[in-house]
N, C-alpha and C. Protein backbone atom coordinates (compact mmCIF):
# COMPACT_ATOMS: atom_id res chain seq x y z
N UNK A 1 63.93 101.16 126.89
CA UNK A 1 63.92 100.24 125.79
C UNK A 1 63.96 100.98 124.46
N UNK A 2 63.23 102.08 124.34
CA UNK A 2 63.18 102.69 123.51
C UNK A 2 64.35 103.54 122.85
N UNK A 3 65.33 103.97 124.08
CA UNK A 3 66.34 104.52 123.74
C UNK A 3 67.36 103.63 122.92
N UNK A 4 67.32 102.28 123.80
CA UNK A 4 68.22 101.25 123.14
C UNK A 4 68.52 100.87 121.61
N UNK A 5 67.07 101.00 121.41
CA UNK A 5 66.23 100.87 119.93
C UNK A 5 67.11 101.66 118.79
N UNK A 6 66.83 103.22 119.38
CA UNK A 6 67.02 104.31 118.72
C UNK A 6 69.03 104.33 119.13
N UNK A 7 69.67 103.91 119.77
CA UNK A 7 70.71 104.13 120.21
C UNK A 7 71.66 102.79 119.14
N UNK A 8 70.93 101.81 118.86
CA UNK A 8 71.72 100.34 118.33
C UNK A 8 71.12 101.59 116.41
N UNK A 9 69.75 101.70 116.45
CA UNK A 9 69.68 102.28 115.11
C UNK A 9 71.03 103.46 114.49
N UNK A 10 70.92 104.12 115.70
CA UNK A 10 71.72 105.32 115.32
C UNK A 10 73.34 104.50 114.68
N UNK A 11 74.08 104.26 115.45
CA UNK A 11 75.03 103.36 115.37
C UNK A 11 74.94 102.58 114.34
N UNK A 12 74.09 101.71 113.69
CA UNK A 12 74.43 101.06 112.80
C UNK A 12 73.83 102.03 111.56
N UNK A 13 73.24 103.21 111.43
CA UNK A 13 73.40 104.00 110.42
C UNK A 13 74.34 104.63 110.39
N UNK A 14 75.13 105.36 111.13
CA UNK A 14 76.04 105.71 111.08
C UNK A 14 77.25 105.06 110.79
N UNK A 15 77.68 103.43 110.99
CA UNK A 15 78.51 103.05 110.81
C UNK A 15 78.37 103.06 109.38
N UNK A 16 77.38 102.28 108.55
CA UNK A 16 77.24 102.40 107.17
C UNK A 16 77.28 103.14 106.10
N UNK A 17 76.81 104.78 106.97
CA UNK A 17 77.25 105.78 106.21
C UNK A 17 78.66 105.85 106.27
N UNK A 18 79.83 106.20 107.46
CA UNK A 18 80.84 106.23 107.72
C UNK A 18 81.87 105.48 106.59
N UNK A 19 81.40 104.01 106.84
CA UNK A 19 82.68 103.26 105.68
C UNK A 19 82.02 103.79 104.27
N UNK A 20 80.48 104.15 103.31
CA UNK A 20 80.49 104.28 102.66
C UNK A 20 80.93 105.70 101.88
N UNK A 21 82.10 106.67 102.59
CA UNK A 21 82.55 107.79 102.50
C UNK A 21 83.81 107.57 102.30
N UNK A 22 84.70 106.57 102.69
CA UNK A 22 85.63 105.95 102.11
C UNK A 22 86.24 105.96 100.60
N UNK A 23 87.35 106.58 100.85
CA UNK A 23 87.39 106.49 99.03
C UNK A 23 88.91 105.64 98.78
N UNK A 24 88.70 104.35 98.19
CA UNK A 24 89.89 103.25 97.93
C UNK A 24 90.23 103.54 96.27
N UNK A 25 91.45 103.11 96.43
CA UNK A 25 92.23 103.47 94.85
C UNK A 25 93.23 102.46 94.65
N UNK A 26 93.75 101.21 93.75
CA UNK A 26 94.95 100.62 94.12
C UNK A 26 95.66 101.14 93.07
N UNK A 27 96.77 101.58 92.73
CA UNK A 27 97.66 102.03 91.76
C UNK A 27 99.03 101.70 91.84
N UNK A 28 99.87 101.73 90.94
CA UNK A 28 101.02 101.02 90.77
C UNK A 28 101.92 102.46 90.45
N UNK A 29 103.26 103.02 91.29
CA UNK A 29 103.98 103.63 91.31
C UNK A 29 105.01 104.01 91.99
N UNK A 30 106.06 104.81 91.46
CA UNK A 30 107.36 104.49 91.99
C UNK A 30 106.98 105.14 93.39
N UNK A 31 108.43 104.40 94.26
CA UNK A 31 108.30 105.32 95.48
C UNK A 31 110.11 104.78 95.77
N UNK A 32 110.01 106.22 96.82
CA UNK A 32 111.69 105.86 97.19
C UNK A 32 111.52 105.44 98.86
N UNK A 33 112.10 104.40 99.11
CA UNK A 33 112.12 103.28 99.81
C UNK A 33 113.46 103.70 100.86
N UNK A 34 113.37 104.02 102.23
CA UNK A 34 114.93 104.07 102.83
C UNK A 34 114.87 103.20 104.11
N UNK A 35 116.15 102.94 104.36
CA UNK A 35 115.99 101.71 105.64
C UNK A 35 117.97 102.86 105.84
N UNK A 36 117.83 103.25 107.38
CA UNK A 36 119.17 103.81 107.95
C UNK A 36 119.56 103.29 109.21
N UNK A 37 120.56 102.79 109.64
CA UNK A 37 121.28 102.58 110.53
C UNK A 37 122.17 103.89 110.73
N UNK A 38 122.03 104.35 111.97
CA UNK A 38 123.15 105.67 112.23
C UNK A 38 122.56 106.59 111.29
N UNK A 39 123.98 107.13 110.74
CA UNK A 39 124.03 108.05 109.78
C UNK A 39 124.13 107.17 108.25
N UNK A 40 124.56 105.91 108.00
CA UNK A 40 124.45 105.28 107.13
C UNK A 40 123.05 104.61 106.19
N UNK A 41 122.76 104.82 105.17
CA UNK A 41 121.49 104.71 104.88
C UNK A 41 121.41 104.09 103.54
N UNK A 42 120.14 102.93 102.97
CA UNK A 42 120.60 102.39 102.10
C UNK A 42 119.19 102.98 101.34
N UNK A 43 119.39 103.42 100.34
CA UNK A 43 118.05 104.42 99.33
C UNK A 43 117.97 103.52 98.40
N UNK A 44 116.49 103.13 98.10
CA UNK A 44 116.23 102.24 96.91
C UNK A 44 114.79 102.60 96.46
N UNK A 45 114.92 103.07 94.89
CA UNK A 45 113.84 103.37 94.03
C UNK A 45 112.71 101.77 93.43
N UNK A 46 112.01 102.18 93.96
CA UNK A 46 111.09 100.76 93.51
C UNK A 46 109.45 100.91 93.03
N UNK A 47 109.31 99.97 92.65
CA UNK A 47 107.64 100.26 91.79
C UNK A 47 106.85 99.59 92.56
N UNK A 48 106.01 99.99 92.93
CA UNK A 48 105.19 99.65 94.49
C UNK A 48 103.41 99.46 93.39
N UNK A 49 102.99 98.75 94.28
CA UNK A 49 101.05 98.23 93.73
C UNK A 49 101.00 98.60 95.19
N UNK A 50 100.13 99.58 95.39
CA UNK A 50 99.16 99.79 96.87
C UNK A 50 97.93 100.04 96.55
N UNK A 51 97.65 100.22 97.81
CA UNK A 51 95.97 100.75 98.03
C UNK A 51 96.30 101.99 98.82
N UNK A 52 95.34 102.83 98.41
CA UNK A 52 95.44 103.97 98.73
C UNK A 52 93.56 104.39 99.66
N UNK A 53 93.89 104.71 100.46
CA UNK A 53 92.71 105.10 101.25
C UNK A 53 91.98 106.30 101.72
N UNK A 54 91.44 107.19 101.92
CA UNK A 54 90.94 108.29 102.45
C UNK A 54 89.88 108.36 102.95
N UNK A 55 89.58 108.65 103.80
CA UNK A 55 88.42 108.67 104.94
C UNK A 55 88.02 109.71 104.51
N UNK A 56 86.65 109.92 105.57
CA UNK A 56 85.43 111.01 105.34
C UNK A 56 86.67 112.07 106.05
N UNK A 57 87.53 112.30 106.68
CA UNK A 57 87.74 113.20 107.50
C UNK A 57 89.31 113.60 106.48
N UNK A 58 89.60 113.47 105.56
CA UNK A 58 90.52 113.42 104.43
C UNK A 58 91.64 112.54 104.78
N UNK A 59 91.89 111.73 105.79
CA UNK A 59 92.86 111.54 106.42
C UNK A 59 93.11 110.45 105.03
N UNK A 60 94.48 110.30 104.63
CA UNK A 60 94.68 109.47 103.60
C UNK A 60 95.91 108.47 104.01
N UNK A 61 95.75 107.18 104.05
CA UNK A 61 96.42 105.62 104.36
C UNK A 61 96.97 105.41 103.00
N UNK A 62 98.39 104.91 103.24
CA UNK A 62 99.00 104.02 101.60
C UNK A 62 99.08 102.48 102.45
N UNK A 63 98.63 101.63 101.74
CA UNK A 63 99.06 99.96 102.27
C UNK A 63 100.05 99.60 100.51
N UNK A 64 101.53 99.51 101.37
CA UNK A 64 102.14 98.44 99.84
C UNK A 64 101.74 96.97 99.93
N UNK A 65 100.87 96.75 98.73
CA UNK A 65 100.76 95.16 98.74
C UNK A 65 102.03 94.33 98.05
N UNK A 66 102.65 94.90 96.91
CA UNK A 66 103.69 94.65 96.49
C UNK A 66 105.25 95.35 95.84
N UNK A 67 105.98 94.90 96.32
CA UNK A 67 107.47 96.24 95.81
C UNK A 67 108.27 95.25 94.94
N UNK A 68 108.35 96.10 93.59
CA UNK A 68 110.11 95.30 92.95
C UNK A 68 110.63 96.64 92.59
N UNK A 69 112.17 96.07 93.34
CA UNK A 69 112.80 96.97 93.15
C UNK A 69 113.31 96.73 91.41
N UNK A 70 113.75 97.75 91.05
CA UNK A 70 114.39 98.00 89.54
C UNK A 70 115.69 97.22 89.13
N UNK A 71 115.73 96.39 88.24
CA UNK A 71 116.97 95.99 88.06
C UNK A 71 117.45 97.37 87.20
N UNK A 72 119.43 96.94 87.56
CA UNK A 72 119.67 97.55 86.30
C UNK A 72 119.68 97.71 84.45
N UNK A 73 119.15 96.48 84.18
CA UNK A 73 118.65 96.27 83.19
C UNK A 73 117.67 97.12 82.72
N UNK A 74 117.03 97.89 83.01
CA UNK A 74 116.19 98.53 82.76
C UNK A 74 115.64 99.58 82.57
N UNK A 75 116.26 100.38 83.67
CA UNK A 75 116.17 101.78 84.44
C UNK A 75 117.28 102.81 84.23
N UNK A 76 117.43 103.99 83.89
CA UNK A 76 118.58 104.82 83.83
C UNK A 76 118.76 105.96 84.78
N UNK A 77 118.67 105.81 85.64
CA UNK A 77 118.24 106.68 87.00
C UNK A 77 119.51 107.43 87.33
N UNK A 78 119.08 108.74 88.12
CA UNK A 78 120.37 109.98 88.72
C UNK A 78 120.08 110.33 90.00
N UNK A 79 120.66 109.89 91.50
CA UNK A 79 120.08 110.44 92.70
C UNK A 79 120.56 112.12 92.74
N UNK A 80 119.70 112.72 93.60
CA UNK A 80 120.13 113.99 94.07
C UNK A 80 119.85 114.09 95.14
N UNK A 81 121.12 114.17 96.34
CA UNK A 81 120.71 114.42 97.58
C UNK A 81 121.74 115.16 98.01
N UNK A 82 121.76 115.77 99.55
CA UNK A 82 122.09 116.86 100.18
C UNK A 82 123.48 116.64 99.73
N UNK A 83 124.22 118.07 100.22
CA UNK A 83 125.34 118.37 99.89
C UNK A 83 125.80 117.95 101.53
N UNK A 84 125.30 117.43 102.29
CA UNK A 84 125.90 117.14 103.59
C UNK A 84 125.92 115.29 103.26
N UNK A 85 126.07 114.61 102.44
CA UNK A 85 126.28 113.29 102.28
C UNK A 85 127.28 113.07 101.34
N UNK A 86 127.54 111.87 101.28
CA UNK A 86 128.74 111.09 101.15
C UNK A 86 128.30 109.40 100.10
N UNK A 87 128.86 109.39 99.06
CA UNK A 87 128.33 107.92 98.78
C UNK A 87 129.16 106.95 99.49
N UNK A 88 128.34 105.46 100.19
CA UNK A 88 128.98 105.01 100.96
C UNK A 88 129.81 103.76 99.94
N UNK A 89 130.38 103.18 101.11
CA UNK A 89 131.49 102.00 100.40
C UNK A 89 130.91 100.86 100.40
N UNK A 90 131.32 99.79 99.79
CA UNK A 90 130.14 98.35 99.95
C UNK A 90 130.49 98.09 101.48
N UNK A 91 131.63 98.32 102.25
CA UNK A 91 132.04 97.77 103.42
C UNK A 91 131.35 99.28 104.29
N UNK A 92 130.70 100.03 103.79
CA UNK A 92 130.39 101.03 105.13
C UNK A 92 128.90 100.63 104.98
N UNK A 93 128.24 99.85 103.92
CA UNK A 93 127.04 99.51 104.21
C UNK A 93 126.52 98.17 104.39
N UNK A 94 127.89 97.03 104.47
CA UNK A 94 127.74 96.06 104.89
C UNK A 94 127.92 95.93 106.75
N UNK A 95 128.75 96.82 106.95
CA UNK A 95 129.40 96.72 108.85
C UNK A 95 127.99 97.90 109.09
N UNK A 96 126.90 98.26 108.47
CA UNK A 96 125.46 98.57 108.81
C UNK A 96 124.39 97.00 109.06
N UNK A 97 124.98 96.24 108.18
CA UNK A 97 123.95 95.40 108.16
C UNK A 97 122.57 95.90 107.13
N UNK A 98 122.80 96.61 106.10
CA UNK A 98 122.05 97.11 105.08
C UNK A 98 122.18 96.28 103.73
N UNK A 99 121.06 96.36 102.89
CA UNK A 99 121.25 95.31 101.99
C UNK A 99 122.18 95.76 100.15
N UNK A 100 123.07 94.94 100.15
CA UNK A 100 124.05 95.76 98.65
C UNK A 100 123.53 96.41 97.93
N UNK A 101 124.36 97.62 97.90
CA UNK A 101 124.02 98.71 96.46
C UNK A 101 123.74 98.05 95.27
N UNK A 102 122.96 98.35 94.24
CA UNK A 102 123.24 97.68 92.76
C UNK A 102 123.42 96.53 92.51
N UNK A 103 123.54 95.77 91.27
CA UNK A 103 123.96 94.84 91.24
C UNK A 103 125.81 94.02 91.51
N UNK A 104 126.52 95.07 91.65
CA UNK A 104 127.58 94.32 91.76
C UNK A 104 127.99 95.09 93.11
N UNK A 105 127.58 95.61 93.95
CA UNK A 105 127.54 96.11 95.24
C UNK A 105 127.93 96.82 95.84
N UNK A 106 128.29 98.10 94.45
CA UNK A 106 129.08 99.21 94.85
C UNK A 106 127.89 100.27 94.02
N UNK A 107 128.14 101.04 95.41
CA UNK A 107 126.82 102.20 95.61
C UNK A 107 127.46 103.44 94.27
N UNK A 108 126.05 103.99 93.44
CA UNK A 108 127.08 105.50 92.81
C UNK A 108 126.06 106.15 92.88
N UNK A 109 126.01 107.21 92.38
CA UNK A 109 124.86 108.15 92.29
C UNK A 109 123.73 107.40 91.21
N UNK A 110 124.39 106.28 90.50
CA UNK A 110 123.13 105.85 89.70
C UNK A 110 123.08 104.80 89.89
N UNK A 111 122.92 103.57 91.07
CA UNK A 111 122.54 102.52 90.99
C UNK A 111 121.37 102.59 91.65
N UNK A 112 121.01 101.30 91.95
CA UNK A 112 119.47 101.19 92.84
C UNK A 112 119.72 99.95 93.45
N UNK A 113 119.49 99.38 94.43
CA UNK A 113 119.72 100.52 95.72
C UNK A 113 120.95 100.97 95.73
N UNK A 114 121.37 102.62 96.28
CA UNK A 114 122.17 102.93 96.63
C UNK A 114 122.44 103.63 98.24
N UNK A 115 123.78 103.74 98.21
CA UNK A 115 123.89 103.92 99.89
C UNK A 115 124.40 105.60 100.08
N UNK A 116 124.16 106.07 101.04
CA UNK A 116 124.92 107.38 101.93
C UNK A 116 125.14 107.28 102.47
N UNK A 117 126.27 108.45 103.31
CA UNK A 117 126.25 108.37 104.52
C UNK A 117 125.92 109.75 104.87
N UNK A 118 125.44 110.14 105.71
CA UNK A 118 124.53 111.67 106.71
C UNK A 118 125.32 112.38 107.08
N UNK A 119 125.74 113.23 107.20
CA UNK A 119 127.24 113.88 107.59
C UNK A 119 126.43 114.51 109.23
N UNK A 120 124.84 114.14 109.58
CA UNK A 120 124.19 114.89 110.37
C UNK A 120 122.99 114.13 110.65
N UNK A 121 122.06 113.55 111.88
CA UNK A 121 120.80 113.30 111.67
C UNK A 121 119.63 114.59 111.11
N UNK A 122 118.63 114.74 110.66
CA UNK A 122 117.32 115.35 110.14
C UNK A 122 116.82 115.12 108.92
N UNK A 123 116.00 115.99 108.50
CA UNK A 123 115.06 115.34 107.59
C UNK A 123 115.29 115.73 106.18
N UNK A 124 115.98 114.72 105.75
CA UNK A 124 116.79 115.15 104.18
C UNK A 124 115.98 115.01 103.16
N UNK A 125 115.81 115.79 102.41
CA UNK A 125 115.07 115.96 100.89
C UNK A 125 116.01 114.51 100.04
N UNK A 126 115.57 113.80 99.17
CA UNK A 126 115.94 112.81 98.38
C UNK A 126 115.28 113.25 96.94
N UNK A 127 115.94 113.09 95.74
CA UNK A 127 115.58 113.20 94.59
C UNK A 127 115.86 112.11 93.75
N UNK A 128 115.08 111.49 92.66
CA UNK A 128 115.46 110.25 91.87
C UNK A 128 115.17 110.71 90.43
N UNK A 129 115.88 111.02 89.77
CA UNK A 129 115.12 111.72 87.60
C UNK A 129 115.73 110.30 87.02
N UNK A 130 114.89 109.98 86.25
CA UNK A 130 115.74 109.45 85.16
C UNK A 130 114.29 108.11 84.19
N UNK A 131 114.72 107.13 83.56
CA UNK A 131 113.67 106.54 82.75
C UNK A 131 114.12 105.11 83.25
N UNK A 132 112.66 104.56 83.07
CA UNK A 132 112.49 103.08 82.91
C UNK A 132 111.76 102.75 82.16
N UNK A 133 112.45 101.79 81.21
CA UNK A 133 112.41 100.62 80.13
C UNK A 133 111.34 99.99 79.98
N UNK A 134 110.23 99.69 79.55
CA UNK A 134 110.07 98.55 79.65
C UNK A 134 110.05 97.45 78.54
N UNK A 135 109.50 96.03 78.83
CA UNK A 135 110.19 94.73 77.41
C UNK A 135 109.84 95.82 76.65
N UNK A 136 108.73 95.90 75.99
CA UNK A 136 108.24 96.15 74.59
C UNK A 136 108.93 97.29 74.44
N UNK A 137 109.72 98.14 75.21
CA UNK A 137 110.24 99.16 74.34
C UNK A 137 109.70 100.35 74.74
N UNK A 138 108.63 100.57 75.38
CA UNK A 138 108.12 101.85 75.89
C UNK A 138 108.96 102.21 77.42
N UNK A 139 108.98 103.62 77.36
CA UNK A 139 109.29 104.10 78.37
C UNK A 139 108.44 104.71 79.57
N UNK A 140 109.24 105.30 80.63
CA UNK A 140 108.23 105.54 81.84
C UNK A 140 109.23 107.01 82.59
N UNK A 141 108.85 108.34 82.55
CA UNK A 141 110.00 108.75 83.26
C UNK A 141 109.95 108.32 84.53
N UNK A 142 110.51 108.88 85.03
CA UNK A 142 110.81 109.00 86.65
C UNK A 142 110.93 110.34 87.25
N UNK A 143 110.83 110.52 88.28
CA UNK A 143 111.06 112.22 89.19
C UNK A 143 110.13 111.71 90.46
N UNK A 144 110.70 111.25 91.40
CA UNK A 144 110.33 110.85 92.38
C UNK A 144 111.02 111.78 93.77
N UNK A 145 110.99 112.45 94.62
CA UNK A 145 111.50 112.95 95.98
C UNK A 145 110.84 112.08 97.30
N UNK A 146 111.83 112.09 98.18
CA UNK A 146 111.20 111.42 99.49
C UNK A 146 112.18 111.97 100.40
N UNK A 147 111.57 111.89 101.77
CA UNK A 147 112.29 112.33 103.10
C UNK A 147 112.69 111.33 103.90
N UNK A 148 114.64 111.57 103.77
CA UNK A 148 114.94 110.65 104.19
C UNK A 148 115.67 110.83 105.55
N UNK A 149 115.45 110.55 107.01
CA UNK A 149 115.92 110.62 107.74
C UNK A 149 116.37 109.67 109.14
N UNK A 150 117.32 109.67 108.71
CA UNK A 150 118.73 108.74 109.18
C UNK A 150 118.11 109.19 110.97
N UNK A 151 118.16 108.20 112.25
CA UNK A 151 117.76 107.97 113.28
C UNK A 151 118.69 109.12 114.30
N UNK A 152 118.10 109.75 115.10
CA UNK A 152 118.68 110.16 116.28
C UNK A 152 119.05 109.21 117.24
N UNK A 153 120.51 109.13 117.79
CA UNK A 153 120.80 108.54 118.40
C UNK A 153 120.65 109.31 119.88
N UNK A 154 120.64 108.56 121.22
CA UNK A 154 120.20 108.83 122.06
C UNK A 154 121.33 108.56 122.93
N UNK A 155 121.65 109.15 123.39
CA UNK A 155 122.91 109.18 124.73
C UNK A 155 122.67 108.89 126.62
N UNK A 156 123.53 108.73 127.36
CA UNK A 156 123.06 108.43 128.23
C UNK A 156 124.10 109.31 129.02
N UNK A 157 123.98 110.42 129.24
CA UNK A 157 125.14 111.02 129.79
C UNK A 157 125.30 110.88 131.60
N UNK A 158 124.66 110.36 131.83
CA UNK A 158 124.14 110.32 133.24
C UNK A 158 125.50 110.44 134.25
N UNK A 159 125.79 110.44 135.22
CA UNK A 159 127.02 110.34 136.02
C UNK A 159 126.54 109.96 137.00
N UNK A 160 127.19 108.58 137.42
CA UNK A 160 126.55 107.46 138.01
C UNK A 160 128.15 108.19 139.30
N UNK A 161 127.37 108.27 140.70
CA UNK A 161 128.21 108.79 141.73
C UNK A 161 128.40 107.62 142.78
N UNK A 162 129.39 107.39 143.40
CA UNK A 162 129.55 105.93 144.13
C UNK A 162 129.98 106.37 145.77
């Protein structure tokens, strides 16, 4: 009985210490956003509100509660990515099923979202420089990087014998 005592105590001190080591943060900042089919990939710079989390053990969680992406109205942005890509066509990122470059739906090195294509699957460095606007007139730079990597496809080479 006694152990039980000391065994339900232990446990619920410990749980209380545990979450109160927790360290929460919500902050509002850019992040680069990728969604790839194949080698085709649609990159979009957006201003994200999360929560940010870290445990006693440093391990650190992002939750996005909310994303808008950038109009062009606003933003003056420059991608930089590998010399093994390609900017794609509105028709090489529509026959993806990916959502339109920019506002009029042709991908360049400066719209948002914009598209590639991978000349290779792995894990590609992404770069975004440039400023955003806002009403009143103040600015915000930008210099954002993210890793963007387009899916390994999987084969079935098998030789089926009859």
């Amino acid at each position: 009985m006694i152990n039980k005592i000391l065994l339900c105590s232990f446990v619920t001190v410990f749980s209380i210490a545990s979450t109160s080591c927790i360290k929460t943060e919500e902050t509002t900042e850019f992040k680069i956003i990728s969604n790839c089919v194949d080698l085709t990939c649609n990159i979009e710079l957006a201003e994200v509100q999360l929560v940010r989390s870290t445990n006693m053990l440093g391990k650190t969680t992002e939750q996005i509660i909310s994303k808008n992406v950038l109009s062009a109205s606003n933003y003056n942005i420059s991608w930089d990515v590998p010399s093994a890509t390609s900017i794609a066509t509105s028709s090489d990122i529509n026959n993806a099923n990916l959502p339109p470059c920019g506002n009029d739906g042709n991908c360049s090195q400066n719209s948002n979202p914009t598209g590639y294509i991978f000349s290779t699957t792995g894990n590609f460095s992404v770069n975004v420089t440039g400023t955003q606007t806002y009403p009143d007139g103040s600015t915000r730079p930008i210099n954002e990087t993210a890793a963007v990597e387009p899916p390994r496809k999987y084969y079935n080479n098998s030789i089926n014998f009859q």
